[in-house]
Protein backbone atom coordinates (compact mmCIF):
# COMPACT_ATOMS: atom_id res chain seq x y z
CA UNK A 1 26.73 -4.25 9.35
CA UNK A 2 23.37 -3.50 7.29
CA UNK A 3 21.24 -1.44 9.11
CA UNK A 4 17.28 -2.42 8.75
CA UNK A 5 15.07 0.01 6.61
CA UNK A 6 11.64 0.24 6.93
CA UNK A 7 9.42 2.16 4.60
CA UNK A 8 6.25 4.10 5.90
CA UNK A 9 3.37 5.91 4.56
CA UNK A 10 0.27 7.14 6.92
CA UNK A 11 -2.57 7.23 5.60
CA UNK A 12 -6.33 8.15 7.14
CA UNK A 13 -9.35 7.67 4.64
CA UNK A 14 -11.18 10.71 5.92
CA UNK A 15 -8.87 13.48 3.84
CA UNK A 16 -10.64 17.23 4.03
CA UNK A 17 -9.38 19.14 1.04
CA UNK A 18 -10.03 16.14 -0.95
CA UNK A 19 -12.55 13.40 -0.20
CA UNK A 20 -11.55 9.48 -0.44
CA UNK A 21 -8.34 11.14 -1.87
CA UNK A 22 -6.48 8.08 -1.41
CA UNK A 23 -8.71 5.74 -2.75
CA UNK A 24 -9.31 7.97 -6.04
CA UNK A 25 -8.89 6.15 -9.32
CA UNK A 26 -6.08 7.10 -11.10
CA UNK A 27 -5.09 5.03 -14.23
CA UNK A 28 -5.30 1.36 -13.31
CA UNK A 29 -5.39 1.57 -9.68
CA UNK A 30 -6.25 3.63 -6.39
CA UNK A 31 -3.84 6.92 -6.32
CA UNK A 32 -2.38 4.94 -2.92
CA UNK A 33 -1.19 2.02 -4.80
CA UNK A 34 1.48 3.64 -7.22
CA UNK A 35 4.05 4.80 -4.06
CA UNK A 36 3.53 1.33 -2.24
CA UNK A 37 4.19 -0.44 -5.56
CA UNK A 38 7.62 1.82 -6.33
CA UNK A 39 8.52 1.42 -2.15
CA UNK A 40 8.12 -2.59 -2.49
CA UNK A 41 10.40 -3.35 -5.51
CA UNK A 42 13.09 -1.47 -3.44
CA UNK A 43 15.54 -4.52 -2.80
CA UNK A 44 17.24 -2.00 0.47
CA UNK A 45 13.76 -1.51 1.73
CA UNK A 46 13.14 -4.32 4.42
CA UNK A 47 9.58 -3.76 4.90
CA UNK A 48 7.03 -1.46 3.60
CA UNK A 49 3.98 -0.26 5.85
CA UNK A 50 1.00 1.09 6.14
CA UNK A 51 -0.02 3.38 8.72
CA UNK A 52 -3.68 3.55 8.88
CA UNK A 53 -6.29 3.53 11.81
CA UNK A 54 -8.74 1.25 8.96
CA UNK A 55 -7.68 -2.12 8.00
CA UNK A 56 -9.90 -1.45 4.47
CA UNK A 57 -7.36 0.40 3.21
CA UNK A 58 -5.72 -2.67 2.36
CA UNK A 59 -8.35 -3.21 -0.33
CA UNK A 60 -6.36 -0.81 -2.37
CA UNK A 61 -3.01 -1.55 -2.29
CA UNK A 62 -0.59 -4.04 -3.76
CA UNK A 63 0.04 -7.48 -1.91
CA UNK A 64 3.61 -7.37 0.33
CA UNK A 65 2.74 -4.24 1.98
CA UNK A 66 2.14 -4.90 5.80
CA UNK A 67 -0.63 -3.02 8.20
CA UNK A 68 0.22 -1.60 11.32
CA UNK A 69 -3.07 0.39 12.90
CA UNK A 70 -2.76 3.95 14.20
CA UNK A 71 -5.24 5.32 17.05
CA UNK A 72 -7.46 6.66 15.23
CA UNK A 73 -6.87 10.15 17.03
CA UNK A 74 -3.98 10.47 14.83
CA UNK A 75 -6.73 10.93 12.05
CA UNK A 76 -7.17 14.42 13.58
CA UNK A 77 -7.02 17.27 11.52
CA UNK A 78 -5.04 19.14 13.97
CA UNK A 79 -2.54 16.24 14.14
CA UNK A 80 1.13 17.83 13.14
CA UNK A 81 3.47 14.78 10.69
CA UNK A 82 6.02 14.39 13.99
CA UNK A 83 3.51 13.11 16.04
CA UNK A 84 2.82 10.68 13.62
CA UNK A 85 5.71 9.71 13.10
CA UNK A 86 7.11 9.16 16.49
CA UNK A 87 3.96 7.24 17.22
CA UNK A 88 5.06 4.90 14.46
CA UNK A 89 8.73 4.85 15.67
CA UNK A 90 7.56 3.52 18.73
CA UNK A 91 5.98 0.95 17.20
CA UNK A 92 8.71 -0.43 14.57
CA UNK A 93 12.34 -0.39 15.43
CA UNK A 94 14.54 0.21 12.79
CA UNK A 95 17.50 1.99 11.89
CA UNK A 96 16.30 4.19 9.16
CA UNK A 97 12.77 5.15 8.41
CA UNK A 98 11.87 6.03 4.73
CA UNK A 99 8.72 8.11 4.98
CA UNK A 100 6.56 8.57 1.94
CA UNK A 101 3.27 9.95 0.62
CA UNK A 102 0.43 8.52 -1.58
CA UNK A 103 -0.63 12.04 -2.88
CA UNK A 104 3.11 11.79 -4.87
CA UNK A 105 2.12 8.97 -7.77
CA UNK A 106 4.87 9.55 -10.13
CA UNK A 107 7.90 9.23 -7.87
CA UNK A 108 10.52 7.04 -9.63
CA UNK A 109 11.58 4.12 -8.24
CA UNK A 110 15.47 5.10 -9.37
CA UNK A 111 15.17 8.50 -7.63
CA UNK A 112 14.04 6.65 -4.17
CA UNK A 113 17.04 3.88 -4.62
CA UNK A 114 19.40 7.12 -5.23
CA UNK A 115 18.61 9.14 -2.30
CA UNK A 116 18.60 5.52 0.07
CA UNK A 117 22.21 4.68 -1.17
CA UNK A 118 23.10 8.42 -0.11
CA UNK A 119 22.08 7.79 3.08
CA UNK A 120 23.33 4.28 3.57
CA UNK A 121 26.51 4.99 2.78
CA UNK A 122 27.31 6.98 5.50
CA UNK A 123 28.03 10.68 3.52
CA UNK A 124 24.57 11.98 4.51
CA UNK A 125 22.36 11.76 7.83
CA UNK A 126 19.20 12.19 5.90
CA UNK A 127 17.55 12.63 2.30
CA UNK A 128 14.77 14.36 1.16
CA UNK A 129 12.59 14.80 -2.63
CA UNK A 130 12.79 18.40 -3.88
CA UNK A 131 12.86 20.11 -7.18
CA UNK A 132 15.44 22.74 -8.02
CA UNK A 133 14.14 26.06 -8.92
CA UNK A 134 16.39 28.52 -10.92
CA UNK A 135 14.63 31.09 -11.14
CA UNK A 136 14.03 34.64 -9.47
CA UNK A 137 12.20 34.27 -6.00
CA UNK A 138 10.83 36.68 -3.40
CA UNK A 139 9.89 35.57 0.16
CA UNK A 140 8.10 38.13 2.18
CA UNK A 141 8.48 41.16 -0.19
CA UNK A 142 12.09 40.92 -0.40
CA UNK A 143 14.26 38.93 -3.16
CA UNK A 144 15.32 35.34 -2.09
CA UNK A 145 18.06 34.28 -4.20
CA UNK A 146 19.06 38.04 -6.19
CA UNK A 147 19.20 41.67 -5.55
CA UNK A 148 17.32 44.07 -7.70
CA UNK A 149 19.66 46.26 -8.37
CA UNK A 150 22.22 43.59 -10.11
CA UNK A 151 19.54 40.73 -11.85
CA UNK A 152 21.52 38.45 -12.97
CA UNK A 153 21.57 35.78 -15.73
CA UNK A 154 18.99 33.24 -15.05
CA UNK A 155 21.50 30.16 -15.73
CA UNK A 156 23.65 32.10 -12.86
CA UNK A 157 21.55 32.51 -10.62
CA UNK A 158 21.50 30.75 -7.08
CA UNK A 159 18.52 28.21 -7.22
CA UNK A 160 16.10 27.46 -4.64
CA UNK A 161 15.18 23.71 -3.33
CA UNK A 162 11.39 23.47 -2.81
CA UNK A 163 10.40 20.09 -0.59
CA UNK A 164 7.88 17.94 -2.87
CA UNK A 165 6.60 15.30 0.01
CA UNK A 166 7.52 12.63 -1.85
CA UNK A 167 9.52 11.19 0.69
CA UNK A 168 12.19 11.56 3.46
CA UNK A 169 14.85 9.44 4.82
CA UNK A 170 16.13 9.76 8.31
CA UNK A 171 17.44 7.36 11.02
CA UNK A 172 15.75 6.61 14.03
CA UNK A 173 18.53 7.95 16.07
CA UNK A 174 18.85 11.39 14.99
CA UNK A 175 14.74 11.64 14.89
CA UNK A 176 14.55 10.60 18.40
CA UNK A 177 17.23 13.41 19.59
CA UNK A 178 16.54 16.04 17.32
CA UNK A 179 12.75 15.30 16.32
CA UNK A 180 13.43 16.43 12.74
CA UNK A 181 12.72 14.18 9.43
CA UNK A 182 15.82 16.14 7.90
CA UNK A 183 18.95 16.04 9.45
CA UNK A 184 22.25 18.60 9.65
CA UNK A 185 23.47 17.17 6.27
CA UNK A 186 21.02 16.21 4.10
CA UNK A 187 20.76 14.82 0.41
CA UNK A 188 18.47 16.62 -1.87
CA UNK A 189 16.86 14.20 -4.46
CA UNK A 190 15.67 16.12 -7.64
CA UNK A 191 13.15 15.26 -9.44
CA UNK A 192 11.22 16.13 -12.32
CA UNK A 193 8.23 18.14 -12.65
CA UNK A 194 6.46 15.16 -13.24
CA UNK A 195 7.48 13.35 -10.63
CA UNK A 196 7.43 16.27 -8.38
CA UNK A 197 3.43 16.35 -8.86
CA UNK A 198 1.75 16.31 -5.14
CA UNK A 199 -2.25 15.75 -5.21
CA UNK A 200 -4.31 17.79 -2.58
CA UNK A 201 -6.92 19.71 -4.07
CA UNK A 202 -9.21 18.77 -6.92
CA UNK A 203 -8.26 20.49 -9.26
CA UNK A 204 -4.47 18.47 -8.47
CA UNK A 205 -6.05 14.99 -8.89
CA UNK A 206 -7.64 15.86 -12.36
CA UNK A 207 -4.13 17.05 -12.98
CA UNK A 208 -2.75 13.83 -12.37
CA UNK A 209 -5.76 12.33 -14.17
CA UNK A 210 -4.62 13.82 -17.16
CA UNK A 211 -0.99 13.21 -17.05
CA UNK A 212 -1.74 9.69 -16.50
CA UNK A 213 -3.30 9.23 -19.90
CA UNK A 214 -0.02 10.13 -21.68
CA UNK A 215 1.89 7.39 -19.76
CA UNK A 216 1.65 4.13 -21.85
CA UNK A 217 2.92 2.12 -18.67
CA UNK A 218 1.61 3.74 -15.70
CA UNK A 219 3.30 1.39 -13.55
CA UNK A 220 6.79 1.52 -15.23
CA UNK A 221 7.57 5.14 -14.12
């Protein structure tokens, strides 16, 4: 039986670290457009959303997406993501949620289809975007992933999986009961430092700005 999919980014206009982040130009279009364009020409996604308490915010995105308003409460800067997000659950019904972010422009379409066919096909209860680090790490002041007195080869080394934002995949079941966007067993999507780029501060979005003038096709990634 095909289970629905719906695919969900919030959004509030009034960003702090970055002002209007959303609605930033970035190449051709609004930074918020690029994910909503990738999330639409997903043929498993059933419906893509926006979660926003302003219906402007459809001024910058690409036509198929569909607006569901949030109180506006939800804009708070105290708000935690789960709240959110079971907010939005309550609204939608659906058996998996695919929860994405606008501040992650370069996220290719192939490395969202991946991670969904992982999870529809039964041999993971979640998926999330992260990028593999193989390198030596410390978390607080003690090694991570090595011990000092035996460093080994980099290319031996056990990596570490850093969460990007990108996106997450989890079904509504296990979110309900456990209240966790990544389940017990979940599928790790690499990607690329590229696509791996997450815009929050200034000095991110010029970043981005940048990068964007190498691509030829901005919205081919």
């Amino acid at each position: 039986m095909k289970r629905k999919v719906t695919a969900f980014i919030p959004i509030k206009l009034n960003s702090e670290r970055l002002p209007h982040k959303n609605i930033l130009p970035l190449g051709e279009y609004p930074l918020s457009w690029y994910v909503f364009d990738r999330l639409l020409n997903v043929e498993m996604i059933d419906e893509v959303i926006v979660y926003c308490s302003e219906e402007r915010v459809m001024n910058y995105l690409p036509k198929g997406v569909k607006f569901i308003r949030r109180d506006s409460y939800l804009d708070g800067n105290l708000v935690k993501g789960n709240e959110i997000y079971e907010s939005f659950i309550h609204i939608v019904d659906s058996d998996v949620y695919l929860l994405a972010h606008t501040t992650s422009p370069f996220i290719r379409q192939t490395s969202i289809e991946n991670a969904l066919v992982n999870v529809l096909s039964g041999a993971y209860d979640s998926a999330l975007s992260v990028q593999k680090k193989q390198t030596f790490a410390w978390y607080k002041g003690k090694t991570l992933n090595y011990e000092c007195n035996d460093v080994p080869r980099t290319q031996d080394i056990e990596p570490v999986y850093v969460e990007t934002s990108g996106f997450y995949i989890f079904q509504k079941e296990h979110f309900l009961t456990h209240r966790r966007r990544v389940g017990f067993n979940p599928y790790f999507q690499e990607l690329s430092d590229i696509e791996a780029i997450d815009i929050d501060t200034k000095d991110d979005y010029e970043f981005a700005v940048e990068i964007m003038k190498t691509i030829e096709q901005p919205i081919k990634i």
